[in-house]
Protein backbone atom coordinates (compact mmCIF):
# COMPACT_ATOMS: atom_id res chain seq x y z
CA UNK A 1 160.50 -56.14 -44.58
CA UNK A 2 160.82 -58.64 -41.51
CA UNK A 3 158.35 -57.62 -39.01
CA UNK A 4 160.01 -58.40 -35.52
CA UNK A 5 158.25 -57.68 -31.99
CA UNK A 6 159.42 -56.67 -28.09
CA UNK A 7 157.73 -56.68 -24.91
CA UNK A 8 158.36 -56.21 -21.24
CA UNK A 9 158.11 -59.63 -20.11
CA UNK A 10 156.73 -59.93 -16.83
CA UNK A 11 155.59 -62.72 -14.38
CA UNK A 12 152.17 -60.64 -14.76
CA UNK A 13 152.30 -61.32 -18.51
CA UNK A 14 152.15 -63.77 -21.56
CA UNK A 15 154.84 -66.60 -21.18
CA UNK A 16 157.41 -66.51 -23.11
CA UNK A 17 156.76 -70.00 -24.66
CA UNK A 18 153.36 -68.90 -25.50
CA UNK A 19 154.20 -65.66 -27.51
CA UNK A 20 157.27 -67.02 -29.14
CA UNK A 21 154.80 -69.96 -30.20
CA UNK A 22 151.93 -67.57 -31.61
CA UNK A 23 154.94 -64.82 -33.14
CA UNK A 24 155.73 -68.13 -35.07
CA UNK A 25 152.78 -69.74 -35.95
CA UNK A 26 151.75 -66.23 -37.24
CA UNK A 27 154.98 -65.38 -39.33
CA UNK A 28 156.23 -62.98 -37.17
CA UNK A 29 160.30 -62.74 -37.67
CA UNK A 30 161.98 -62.10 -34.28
CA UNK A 31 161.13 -61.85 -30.38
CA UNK A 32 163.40 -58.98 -28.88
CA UNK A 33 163.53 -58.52 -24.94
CA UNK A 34 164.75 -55.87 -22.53
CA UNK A 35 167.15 -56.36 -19.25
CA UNK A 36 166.30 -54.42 -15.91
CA UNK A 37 167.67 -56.35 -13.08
CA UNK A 38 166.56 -54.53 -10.27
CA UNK A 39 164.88 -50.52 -10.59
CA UNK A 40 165.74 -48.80 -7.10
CA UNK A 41 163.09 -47.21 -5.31
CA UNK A 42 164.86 -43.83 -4.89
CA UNK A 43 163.81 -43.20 -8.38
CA UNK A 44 166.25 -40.11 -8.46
CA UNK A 45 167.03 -40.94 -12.12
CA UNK A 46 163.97 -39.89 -14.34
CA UNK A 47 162.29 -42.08 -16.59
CA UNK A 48 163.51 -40.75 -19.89
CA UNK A 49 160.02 -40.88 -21.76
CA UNK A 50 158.84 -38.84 -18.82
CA UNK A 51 155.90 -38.83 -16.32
CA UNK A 52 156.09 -42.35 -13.96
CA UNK A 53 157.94 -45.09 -14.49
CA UNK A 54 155.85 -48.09 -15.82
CA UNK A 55 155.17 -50.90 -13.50
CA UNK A 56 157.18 -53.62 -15.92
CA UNK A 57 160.23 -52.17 -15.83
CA UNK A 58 160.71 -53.78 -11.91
CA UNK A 59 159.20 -56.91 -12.71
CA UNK A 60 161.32 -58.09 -16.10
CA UNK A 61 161.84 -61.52 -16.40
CA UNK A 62 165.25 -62.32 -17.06
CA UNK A 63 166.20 -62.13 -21.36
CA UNK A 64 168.35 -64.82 -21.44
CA UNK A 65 166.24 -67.10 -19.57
CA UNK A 66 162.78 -66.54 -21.25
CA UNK A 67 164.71 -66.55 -24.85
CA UNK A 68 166.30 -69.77 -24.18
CA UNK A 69 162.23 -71.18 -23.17
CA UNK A 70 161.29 -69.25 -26.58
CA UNK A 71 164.29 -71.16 -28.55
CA UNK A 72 163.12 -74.19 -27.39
CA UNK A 73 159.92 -74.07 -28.40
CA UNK A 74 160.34 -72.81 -32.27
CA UNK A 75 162.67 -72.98 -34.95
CA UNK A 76 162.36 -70.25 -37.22
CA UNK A 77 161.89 -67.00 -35.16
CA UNK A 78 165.04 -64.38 -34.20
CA UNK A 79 165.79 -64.04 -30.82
CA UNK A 80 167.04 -60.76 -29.15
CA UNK A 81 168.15 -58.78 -26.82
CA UNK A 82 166.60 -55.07 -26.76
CA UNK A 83 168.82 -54.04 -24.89
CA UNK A 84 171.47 -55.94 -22.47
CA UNK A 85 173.22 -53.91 -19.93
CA UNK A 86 177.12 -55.33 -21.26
CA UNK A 87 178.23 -53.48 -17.99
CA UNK A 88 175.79 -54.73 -15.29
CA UNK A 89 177.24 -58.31 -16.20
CA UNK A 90 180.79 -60.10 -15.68
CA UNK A 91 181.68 -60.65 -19.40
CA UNK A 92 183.51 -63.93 -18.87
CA UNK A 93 179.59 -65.01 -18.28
CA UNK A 94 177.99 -63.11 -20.42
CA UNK A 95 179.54 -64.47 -22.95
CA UNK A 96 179.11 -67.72 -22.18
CA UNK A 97 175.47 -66.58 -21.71
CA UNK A 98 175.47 -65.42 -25.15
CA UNK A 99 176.98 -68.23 -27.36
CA UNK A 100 175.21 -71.28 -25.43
CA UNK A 101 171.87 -69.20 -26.64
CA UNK A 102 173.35 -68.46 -30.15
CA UNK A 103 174.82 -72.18 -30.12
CA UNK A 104 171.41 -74.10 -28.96
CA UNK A 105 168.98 -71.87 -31.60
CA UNK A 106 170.99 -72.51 -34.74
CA UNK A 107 172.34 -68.57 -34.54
CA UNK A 108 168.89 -66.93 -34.32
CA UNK A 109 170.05 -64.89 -31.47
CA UNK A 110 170.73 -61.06 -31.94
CA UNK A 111 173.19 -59.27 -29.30
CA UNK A 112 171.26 -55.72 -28.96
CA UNK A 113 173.28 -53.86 -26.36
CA UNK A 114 173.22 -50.24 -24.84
CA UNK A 115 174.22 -48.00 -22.20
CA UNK A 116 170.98 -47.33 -20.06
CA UNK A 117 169.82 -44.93 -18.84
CA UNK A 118 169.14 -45.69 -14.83
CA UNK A 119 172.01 -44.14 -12.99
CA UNK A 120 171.03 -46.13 -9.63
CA UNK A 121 170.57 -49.58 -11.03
CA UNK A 122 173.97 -49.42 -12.54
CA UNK A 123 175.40 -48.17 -9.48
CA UNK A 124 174.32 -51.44 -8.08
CA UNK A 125 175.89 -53.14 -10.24
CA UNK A 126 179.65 -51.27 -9.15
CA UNK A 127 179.30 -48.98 -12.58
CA UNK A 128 180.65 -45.66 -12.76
CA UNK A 129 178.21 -43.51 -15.10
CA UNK A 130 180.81 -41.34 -16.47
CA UNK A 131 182.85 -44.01 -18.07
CA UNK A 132 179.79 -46.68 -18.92
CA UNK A 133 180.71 -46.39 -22.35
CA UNK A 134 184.38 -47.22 -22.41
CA UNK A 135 183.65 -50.43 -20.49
CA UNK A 136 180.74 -51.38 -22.46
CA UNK A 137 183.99 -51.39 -25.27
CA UNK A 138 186.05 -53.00 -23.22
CA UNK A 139 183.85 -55.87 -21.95
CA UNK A 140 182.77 -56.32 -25.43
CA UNK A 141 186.30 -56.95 -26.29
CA UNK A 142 186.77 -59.40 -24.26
CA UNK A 143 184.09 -61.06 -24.90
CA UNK A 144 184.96 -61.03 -28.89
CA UNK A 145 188.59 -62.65 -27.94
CA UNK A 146 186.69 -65.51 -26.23
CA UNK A 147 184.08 -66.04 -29.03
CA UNK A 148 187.60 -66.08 -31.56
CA UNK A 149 188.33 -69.41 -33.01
CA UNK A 150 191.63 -70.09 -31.53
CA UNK A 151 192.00 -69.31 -28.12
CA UNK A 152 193.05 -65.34 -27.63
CA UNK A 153 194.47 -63.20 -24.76
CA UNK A 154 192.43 -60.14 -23.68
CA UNK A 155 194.16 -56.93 -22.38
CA UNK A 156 192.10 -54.26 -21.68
CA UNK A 157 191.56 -50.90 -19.21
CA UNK A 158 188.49 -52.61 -17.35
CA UNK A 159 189.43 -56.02 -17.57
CA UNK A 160 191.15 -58.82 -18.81
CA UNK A 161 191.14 -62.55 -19.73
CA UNK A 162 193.56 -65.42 -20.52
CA UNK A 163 193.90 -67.11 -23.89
CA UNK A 164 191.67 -69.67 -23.05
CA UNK A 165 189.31 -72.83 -24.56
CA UNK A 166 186.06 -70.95 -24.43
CA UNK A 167 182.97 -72.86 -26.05
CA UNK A 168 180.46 -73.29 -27.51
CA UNK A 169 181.36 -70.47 -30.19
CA UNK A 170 178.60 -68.01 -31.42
CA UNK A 171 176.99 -69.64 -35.04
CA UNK A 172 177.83 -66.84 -37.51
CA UNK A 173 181.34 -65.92 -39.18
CA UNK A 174 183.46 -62.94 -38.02
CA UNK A 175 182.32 -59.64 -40.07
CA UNK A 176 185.32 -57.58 -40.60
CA UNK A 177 185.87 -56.36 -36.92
CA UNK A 178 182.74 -58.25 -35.69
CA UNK A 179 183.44 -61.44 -33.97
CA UNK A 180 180.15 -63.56 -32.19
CA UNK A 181 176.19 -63.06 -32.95
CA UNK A 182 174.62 -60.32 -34.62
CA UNK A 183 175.47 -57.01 -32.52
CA UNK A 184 173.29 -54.26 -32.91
CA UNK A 185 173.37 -50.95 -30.73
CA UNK A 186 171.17 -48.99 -29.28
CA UNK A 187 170.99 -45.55 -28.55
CA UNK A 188 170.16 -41.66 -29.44
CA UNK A 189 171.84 -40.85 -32.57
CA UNK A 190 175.13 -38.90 -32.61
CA UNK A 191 178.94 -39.13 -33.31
CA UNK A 192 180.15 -41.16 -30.27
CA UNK A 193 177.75 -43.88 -30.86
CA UNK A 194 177.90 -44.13 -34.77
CA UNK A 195 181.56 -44.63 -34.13
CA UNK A 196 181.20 -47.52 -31.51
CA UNK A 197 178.46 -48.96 -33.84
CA UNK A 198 181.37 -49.09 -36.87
CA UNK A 199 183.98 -50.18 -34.81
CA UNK A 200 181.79 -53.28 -33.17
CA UNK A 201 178.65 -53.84 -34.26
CA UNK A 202 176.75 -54.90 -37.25
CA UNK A 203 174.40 -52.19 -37.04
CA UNK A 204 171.96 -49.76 -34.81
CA UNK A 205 168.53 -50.07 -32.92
CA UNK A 206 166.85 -46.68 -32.98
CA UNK A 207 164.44 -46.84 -30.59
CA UNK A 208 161.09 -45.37 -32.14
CA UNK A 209 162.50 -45.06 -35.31
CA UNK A 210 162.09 -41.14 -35.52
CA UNK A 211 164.53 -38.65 -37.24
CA UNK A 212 165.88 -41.42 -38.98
CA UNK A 213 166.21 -39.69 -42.42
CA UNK A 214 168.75 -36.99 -41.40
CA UNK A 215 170.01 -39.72 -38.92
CA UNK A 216 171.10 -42.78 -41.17
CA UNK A 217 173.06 -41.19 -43.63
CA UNK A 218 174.98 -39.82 -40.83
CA UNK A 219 175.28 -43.01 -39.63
CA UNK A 220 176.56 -44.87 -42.90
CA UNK A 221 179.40 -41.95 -43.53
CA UNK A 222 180.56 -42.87 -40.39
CA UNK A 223 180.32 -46.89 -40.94
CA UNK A 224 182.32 -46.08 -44.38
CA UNK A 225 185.07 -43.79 -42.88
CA UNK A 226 185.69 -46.91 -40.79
CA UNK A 227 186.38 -49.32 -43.96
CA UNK A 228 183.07 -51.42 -43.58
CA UNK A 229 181.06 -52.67 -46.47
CA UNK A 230 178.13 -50.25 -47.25
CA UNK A 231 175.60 -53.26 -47.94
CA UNK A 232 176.68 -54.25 -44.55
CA UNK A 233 175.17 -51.58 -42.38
CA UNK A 234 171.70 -52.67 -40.25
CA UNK A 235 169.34 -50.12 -39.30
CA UNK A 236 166.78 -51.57 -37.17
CA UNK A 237 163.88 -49.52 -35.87
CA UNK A 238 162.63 -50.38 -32.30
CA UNK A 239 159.58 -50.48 -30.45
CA UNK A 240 157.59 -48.96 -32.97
CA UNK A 241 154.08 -48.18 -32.97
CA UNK A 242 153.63 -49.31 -36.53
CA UNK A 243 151.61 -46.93 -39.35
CA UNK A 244 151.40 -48.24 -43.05
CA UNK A 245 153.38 -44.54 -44.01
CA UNK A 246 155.87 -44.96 -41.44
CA UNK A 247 156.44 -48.74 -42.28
CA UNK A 248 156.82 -48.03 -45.82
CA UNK A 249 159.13 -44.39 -44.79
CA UNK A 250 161.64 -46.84 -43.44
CA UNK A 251 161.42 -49.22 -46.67
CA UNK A 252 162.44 -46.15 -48.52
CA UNK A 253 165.81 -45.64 -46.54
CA UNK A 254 166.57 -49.05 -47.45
CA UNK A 255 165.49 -50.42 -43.94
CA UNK A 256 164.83 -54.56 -44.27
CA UNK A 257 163.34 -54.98 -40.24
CA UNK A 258 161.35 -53.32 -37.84
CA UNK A 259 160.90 -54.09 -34.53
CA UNK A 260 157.15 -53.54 -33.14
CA UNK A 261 155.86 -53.00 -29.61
CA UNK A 262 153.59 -54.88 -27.74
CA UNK A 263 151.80 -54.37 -24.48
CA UNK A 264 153.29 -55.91 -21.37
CA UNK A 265 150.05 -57.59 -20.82
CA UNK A 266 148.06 -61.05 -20.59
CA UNK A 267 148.04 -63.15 -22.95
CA UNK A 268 144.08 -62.19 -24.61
CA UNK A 269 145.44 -58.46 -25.26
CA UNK A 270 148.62 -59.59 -26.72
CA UNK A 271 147.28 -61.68 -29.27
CA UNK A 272 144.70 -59.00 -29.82
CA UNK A 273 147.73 -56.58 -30.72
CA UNK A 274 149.18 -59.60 -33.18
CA UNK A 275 146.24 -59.69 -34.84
CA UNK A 276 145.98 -56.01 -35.74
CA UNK A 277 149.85 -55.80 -36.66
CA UNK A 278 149.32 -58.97 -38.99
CA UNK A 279 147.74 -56.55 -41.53
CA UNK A 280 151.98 -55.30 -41.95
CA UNK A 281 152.98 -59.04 -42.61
């Protein structure tokens, strides 16, 4: 099992080029990062593990930026997203954003994308809640036709973009309906995102990796109602607080990464934490 990590990033933490140099040097698989641009003060929406909200979710450094520092420091370790926000960006950029990051690691970079889950923040961002999902679709859409290797027209109910010469192109082949990097969602498990997940994506991020053995075989009728490969399917547990029975639970569904937390701290505790999760290398 490839043992992956995520952290808050923070300019009160470890540096990116620092971690993605000691998750390397250690054989650690992947780096994953969060997005929060901004987190309003109103704090009307509630912070969905409950109690306060945690002081890194205003401070995150930006994904794209601190994975492209990571990138450029190593050559074997996974970059990605955990989640982006598809609908807090223009997706002309973002996927620009995305295939120069795909394009300059040699296609380590993963796409995980979501929802979210802070009704203000997207509200900044001109995003009406009720409908979050359909344009996460849609801008992912367009963003496949301008990762396609000839140049295609995009039509869609958000948005819209010319056929146009659009590169560089993402590293890795088109997967049946899956065009650009490796695109996992995230998400609570249910109908309406096991069917985005087959109709887009190469497979899910659970985040905490609970209730995953009546969840996944939910999950893979619904990938094989759609017409996609079985052996295809990704199931990717995320920020987990690792156990050896838990680690070896998700071997058993057939799981082949995990994704473990780390604290968004200085650079002595981190390394601390890497050296008690080395024992699951």
């Amino acid at each position: 099992m490839r043992i992956a990590t995520t952290i808050f990033l923070t300019d009160e933490t470890v540096t990116p080029v620092r971690l993605a140099r000691e998750l390397e040097q250690r054989g650690f698989a992947g780096l994953y990062l969060p997005e929060h641009t901004h987190i309003p003060v109103s704090r009307r929406t509630p912070y969905p593990a409950g109690g306060d909200l945690p002081r890194e979710y205003g401070r995150t450094l930006d994904p794209f930026v601190a994975l492209g520092q990571a990138a450029a420091v190593t050559e074997r370790l996974t970059l990605g997203t955990g989640i982006t926000l598809v609908t807090q960006h223009d997706p002309v950029d973002l996927a620009k954003q995305v295939a120069t990051l795909d394009h300059l690691s040699g296609g380590r970079f993963t796409l995980g994308i979501g929802y979210g889950w802070n009704v203000e923040e997207a509200a900044d961002h001109g995003v009406e809640w009720a409908t979050r999902r359909e344009l996460t679709r849609d801008r992912m859409a367009l963003m496949r036709a301008l990762w396609s290797a000839e140049p295609t027209p995009y039509e869609g109910e958000f948005g819209s973009v010319q056929a146009s010469f659009a590169y560089p192109k993402p590293v890795q082949a088109p997967r049946g309906p899956v065009v650009g990097p490796r695109t996992l969602i995230g998400g609570g498990a249910g109908p309406k995102l096991f069917a985005a997940i087959a109709e887009h994506a190469d497979g899910w991020l659970p985040i905490g990796g609970r209730g995953l053995t009546e969840s996944v075989p939910k999950l893979r009728a619904a990938w094989e109602e759609a017409g996609r490969d079985p052996k295809d399917l990704q199931v990717v547990p995320y920020a987990v607080l690792p156990d050896p029975g838990k680690l070896a639970h998700y071997a058993d569904l057939g799981i082949e990464e995990v994704v473990l937390q780390l604290p968004p701290a200085g650079e002595p505790e981190v390394l601390r934490v890497l050296d008690g999760y080395a024992a699951f290398l």
